[in-house]
PDB file of N, CA and C in Angstrom:
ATOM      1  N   UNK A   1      -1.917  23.454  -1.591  1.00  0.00           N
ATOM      2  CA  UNK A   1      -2.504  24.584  -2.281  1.00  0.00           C
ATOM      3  C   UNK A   1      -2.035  25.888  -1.650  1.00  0.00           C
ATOM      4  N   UNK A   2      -2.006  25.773  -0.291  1.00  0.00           N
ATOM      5  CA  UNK A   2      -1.509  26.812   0.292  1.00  0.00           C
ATOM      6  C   UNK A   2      -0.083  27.486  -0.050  1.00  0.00           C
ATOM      7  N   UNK A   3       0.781  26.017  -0.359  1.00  0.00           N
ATOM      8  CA  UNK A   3       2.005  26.982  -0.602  1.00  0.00           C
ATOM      9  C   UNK A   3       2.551  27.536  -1.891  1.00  0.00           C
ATOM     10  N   UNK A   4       1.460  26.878  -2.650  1.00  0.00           N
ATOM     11  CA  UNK A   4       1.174  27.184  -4.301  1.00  0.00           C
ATOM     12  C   UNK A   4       0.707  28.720  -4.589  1.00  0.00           C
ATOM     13  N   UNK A   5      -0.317  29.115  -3.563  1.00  0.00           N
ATOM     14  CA  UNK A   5      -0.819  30.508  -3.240  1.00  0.00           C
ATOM     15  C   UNK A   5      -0.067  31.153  -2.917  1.00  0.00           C
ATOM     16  N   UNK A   6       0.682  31.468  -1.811  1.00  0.00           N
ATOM     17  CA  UNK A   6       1.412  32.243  -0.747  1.00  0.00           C
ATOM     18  C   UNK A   6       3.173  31.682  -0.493  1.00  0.00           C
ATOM     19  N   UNK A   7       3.504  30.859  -1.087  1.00  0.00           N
ATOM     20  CA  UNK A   7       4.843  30.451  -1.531  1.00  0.00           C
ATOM     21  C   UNK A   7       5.637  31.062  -2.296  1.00  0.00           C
ATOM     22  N   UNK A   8       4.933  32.413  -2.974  1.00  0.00           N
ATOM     23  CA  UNK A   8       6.005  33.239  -3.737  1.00  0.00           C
ATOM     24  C   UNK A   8       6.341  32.736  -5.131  1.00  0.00           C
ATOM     25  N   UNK A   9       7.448  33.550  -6.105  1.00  0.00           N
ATOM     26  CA  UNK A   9       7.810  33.093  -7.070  1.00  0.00           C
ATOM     27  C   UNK A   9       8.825  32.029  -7.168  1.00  0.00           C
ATOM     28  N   UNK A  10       9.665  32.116  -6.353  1.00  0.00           N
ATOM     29  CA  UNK A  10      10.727  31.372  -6.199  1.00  0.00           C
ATOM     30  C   UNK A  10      10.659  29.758  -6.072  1.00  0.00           C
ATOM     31  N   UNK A  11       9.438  29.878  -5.247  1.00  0.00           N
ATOM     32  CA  UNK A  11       8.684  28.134  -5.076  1.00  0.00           C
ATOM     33  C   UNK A  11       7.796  27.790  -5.767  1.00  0.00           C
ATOM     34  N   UNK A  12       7.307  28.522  -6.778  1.00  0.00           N
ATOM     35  CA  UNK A  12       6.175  28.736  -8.062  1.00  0.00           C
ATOM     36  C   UNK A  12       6.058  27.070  -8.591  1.00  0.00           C
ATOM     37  N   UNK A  13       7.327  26.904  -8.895  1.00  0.00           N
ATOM     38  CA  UNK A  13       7.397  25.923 -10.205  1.00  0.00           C
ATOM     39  C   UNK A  13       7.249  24.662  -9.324  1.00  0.00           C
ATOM     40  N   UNK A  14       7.567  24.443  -8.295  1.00  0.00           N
ATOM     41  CA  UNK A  14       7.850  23.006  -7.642  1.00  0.00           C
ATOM     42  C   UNK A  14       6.276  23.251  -6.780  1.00  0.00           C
ATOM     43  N   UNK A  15       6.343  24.266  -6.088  1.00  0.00           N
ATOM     44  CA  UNK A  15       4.482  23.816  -5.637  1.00  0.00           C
ATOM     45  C   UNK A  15       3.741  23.576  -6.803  1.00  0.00           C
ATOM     46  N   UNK A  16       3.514  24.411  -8.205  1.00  0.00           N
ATOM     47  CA  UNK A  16       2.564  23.918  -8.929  1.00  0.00           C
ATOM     48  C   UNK A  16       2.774  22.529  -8.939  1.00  0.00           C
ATOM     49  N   UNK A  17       3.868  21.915  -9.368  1.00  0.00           N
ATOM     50  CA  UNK A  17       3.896  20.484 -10.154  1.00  0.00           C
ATOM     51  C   UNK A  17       3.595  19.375  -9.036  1.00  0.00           C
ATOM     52  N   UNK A  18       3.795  19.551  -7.700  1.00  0.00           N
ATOM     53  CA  UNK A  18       3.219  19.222  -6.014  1.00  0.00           C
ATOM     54  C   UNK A  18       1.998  19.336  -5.803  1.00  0.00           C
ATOM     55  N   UNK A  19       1.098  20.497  -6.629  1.00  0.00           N
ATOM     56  CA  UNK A  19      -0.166  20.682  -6.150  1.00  0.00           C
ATOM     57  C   UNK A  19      -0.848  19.769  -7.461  1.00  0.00           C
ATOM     58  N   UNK A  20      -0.395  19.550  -8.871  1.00  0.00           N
ATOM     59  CA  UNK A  20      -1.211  18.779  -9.928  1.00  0.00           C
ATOM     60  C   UNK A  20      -0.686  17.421  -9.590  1.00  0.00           C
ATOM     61  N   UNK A  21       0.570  16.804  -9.385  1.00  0.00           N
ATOM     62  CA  UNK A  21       0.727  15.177  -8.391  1.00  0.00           C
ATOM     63  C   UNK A  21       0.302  14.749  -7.356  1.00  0.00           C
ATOM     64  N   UNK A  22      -0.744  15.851  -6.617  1.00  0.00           N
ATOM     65  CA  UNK A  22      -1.381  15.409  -5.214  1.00  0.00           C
ATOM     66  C   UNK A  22      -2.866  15.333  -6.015  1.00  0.00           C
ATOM     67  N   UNK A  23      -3.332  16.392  -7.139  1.00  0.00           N
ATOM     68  CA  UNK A  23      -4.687  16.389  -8.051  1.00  0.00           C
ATOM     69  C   UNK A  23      -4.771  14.338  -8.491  1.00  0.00           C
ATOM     70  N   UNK A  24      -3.526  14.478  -9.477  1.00  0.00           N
ATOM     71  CA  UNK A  24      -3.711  13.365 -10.422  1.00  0.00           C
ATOM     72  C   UNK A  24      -3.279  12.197  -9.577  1.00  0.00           C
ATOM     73  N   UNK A  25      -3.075  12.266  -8.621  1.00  0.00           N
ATOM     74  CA  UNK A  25      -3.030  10.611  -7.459  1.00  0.00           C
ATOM     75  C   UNK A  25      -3.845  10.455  -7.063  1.00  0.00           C
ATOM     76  N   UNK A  26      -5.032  11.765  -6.500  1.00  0.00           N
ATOM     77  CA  UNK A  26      -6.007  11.160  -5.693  1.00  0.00           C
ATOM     78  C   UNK A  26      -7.142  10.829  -7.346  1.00  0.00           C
ATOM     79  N   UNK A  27      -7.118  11.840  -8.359  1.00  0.00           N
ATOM     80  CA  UNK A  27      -7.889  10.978  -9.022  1.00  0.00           C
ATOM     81  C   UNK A  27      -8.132   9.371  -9.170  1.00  0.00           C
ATOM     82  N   UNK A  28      -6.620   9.092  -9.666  1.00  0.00           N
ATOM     83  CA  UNK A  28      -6.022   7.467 -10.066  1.00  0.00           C
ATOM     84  C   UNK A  28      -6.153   6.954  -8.758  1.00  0.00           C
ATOM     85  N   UNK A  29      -6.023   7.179  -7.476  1.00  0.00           N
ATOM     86  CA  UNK A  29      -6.757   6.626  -6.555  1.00  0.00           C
ATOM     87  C   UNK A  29      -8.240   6.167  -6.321  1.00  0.00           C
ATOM     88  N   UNK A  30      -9.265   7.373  -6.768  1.00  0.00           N
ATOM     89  CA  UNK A  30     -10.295   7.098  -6.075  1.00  0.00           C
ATOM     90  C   UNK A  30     -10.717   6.301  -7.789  1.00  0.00           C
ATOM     91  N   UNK A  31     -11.061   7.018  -8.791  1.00  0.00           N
ATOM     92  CA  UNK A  31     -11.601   6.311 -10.004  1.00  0.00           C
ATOM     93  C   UNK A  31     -10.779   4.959 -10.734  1.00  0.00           C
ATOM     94  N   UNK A  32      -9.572   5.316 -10.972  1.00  0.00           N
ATOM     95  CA  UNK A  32      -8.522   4.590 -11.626  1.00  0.00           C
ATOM     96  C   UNK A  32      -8.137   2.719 -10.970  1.00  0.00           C
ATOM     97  N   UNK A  33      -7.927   3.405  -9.537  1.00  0.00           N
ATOM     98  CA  UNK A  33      -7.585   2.072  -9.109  1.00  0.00           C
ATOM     99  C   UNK A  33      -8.469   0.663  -8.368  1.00  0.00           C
ATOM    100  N   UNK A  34      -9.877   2.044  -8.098  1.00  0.00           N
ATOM    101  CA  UNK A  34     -10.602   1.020  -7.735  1.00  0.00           C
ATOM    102  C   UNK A  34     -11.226   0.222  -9.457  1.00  0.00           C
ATOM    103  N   UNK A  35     -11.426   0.781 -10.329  1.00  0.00           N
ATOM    104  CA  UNK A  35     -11.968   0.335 -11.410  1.00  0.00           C
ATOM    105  C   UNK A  35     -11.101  -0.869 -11.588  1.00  0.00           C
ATOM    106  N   UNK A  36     -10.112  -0.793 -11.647  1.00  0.00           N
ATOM    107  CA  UNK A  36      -9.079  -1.978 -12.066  1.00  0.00           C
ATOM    108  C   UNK A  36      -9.239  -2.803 -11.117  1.00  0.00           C
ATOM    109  N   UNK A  37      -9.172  -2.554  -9.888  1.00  0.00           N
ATOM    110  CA  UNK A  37      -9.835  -4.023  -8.872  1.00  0.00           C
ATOM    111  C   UNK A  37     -11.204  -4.764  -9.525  1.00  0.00           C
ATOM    112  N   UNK A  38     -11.890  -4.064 -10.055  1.00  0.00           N
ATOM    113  CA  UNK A  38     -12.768  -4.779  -9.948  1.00  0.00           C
ATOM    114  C   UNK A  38     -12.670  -5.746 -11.206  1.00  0.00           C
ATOM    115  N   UNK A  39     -11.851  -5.058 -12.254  1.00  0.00           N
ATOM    116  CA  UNK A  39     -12.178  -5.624 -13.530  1.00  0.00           C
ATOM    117  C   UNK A  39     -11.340  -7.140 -13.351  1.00  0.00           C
ATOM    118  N   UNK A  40     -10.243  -6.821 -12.061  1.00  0.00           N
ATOM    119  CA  UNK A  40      -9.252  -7.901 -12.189  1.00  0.00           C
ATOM    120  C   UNK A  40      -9.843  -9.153 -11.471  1.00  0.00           C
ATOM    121  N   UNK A  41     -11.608  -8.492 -11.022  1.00  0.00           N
ATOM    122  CA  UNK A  41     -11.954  -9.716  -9.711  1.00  0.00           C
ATOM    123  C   UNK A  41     -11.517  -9.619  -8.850  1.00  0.00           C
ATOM    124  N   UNK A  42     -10.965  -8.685  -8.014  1.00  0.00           N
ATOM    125  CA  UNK A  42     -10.312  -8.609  -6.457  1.00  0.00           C
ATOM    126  C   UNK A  42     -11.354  -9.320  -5.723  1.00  0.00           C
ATOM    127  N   UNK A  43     -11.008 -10.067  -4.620  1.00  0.00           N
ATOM    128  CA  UNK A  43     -11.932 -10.685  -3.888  1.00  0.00           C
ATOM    129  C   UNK A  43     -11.199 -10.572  -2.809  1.00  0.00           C
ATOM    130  N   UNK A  44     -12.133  -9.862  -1.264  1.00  0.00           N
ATOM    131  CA  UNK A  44     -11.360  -9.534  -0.502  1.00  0.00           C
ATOM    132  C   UNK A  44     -11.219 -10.756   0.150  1.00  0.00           C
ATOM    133  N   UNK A  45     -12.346 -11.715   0.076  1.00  0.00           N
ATOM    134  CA  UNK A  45     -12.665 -13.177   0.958  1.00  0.00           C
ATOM    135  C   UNK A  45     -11.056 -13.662   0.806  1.00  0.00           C
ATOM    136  N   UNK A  46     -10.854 -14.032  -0.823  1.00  0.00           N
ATOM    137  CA  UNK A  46      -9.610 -14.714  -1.327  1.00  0.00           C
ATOM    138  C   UNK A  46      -8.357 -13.987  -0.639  1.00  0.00           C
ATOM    139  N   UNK A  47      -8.443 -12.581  -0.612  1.00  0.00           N
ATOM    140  CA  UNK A  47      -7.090 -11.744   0.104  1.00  0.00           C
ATOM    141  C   UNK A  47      -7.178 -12.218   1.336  1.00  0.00           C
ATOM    142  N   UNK A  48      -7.865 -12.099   2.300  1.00  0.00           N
ATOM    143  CA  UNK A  48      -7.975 -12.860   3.196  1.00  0.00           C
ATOM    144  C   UNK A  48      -7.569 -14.295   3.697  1.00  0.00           C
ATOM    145  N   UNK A  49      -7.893 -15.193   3.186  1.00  0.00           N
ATOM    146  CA  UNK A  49      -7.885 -16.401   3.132  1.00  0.00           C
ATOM    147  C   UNK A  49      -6.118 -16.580   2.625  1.00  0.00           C
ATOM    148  N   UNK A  50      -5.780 -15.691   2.197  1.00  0.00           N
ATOM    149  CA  UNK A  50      -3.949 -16.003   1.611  1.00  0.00           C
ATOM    150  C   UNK A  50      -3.114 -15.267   2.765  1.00  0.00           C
ATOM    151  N   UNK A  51      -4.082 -14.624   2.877  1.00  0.00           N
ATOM    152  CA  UNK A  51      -3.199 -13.921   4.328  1.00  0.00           C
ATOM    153  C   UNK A  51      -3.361 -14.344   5.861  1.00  0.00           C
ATOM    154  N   UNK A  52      -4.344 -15.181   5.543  1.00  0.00           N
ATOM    155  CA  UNK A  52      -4.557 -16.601   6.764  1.00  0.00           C
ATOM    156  C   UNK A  52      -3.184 -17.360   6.848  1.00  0.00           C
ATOM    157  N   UNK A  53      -3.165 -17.800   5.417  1.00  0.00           N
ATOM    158  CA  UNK A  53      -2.195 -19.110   5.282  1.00  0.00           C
ATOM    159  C   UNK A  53      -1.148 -18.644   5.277  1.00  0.00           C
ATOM    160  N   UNK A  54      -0.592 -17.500   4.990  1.00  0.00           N
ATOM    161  CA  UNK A  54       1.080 -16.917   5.113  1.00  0.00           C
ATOM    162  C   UNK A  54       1.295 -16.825   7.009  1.00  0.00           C
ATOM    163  N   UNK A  55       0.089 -16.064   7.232  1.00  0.00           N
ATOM    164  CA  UNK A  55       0.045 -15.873   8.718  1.00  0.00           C
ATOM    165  C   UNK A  55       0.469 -17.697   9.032  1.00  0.00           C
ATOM    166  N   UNK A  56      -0.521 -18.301   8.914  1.00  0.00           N
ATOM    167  CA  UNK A  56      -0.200 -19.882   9.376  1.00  0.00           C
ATOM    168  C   UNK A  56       1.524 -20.360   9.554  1.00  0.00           C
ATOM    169  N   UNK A  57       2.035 -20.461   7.808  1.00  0.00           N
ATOM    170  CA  UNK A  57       3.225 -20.591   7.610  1.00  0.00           C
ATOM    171  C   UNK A  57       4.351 -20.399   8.428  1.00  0.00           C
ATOM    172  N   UNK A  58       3.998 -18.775   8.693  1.00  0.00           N
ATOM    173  CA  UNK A  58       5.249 -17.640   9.479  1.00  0.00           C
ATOM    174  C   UNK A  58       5.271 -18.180  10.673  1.00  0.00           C
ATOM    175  N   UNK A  59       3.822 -18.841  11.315  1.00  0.00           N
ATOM    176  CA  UNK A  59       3.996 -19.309  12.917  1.00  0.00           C
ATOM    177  C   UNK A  59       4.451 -20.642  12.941  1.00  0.00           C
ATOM    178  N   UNK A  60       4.364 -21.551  11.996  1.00  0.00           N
ATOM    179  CA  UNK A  60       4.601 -22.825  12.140  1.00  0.00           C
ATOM    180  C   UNK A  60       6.227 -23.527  11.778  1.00  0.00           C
ATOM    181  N   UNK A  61       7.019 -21.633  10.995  1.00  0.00           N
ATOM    182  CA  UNK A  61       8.396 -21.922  10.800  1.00  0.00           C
ATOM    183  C   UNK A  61       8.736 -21.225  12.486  1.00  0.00           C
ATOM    184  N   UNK A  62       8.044 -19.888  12.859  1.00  0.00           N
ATOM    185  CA  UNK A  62       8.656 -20.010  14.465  1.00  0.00           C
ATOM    186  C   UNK A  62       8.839 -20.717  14.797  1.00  0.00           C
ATOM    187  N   UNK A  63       7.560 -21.475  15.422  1.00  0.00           N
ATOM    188  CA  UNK A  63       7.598 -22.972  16.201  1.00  0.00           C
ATOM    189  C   UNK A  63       8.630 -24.109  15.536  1.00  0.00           C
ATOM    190  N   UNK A  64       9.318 -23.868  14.710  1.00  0.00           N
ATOM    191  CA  UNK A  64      10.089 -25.026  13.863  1.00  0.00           C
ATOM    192  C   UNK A  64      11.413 -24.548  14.505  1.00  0.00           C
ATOM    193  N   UNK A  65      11.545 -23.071  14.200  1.00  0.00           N
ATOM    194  CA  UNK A  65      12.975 -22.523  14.793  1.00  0.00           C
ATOM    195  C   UNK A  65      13.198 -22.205  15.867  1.00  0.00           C
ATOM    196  N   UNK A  66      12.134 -22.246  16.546  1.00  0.00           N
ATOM    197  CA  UNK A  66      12.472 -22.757  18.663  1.00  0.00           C
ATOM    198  C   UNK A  66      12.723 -23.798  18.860  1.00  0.00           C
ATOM    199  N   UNK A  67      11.931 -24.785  18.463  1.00  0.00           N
ATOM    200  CA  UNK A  67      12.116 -26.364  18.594  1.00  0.00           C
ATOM    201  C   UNK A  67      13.959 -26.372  18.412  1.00  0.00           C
ATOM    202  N   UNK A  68      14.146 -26.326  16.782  1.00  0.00           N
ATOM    203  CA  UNK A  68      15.290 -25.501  16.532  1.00  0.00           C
ATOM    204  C   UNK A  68      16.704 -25.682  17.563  1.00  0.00           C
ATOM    205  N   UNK A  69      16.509 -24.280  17.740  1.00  0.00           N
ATOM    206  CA  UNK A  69      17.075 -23.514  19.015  1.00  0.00           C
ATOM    207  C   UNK A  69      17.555 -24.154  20.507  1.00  0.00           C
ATOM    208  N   UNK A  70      15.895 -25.316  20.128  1.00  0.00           N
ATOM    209  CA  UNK A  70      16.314 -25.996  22.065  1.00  0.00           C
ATOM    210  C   UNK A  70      16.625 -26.907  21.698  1.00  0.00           C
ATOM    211  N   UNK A  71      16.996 -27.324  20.330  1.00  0.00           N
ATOM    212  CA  UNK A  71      17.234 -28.390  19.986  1.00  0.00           C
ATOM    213  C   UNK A  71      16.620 -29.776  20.339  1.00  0.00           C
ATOM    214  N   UNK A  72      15.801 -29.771  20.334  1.00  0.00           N
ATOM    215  CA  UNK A  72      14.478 -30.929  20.224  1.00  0.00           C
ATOM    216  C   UNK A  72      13.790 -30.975  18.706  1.00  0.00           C
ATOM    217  N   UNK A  73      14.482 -30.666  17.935  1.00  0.00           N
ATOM    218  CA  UNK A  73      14.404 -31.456  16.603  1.00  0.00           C
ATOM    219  C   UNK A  73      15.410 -32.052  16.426  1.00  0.00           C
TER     220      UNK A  73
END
């Protein structure tokens, strides 16, 4: 906002359109995107629980590609 104010003419056109894309993101942020979580059923338990098992995965291909490595597979 500040440089929309005191930015002069020259920077007129690119701060306005900077100061209404920082307006209309945080709208669609705070109203827009949480509404759509909910309608879609977001469940943070379930986000969780998938990000357990990727976590799991990622450590159990480490441990696959050291074994790997020292060749003891």
């Amino acid at each position: 906002a500040t440089l929309l104010f005191f930015g002069g003419e020259i920077i007129y056109g690119f701060s306005f359109t900077l100061f209404i894309g920082i307006i209309v993101g945080t709208y669609s942020s705070i109203f827009i995107a949480a509404t759509l979580l909910v309608q879609l059923k977001f469940s943070v338990a379930d986000f969780r629980a998938k990000e357990a098992e990727k976590l799991k995965s990622k450590k159990e291909k480490e441990k696959l590609r050291a074994m790997y490595e020292q060749g003891t597979v």
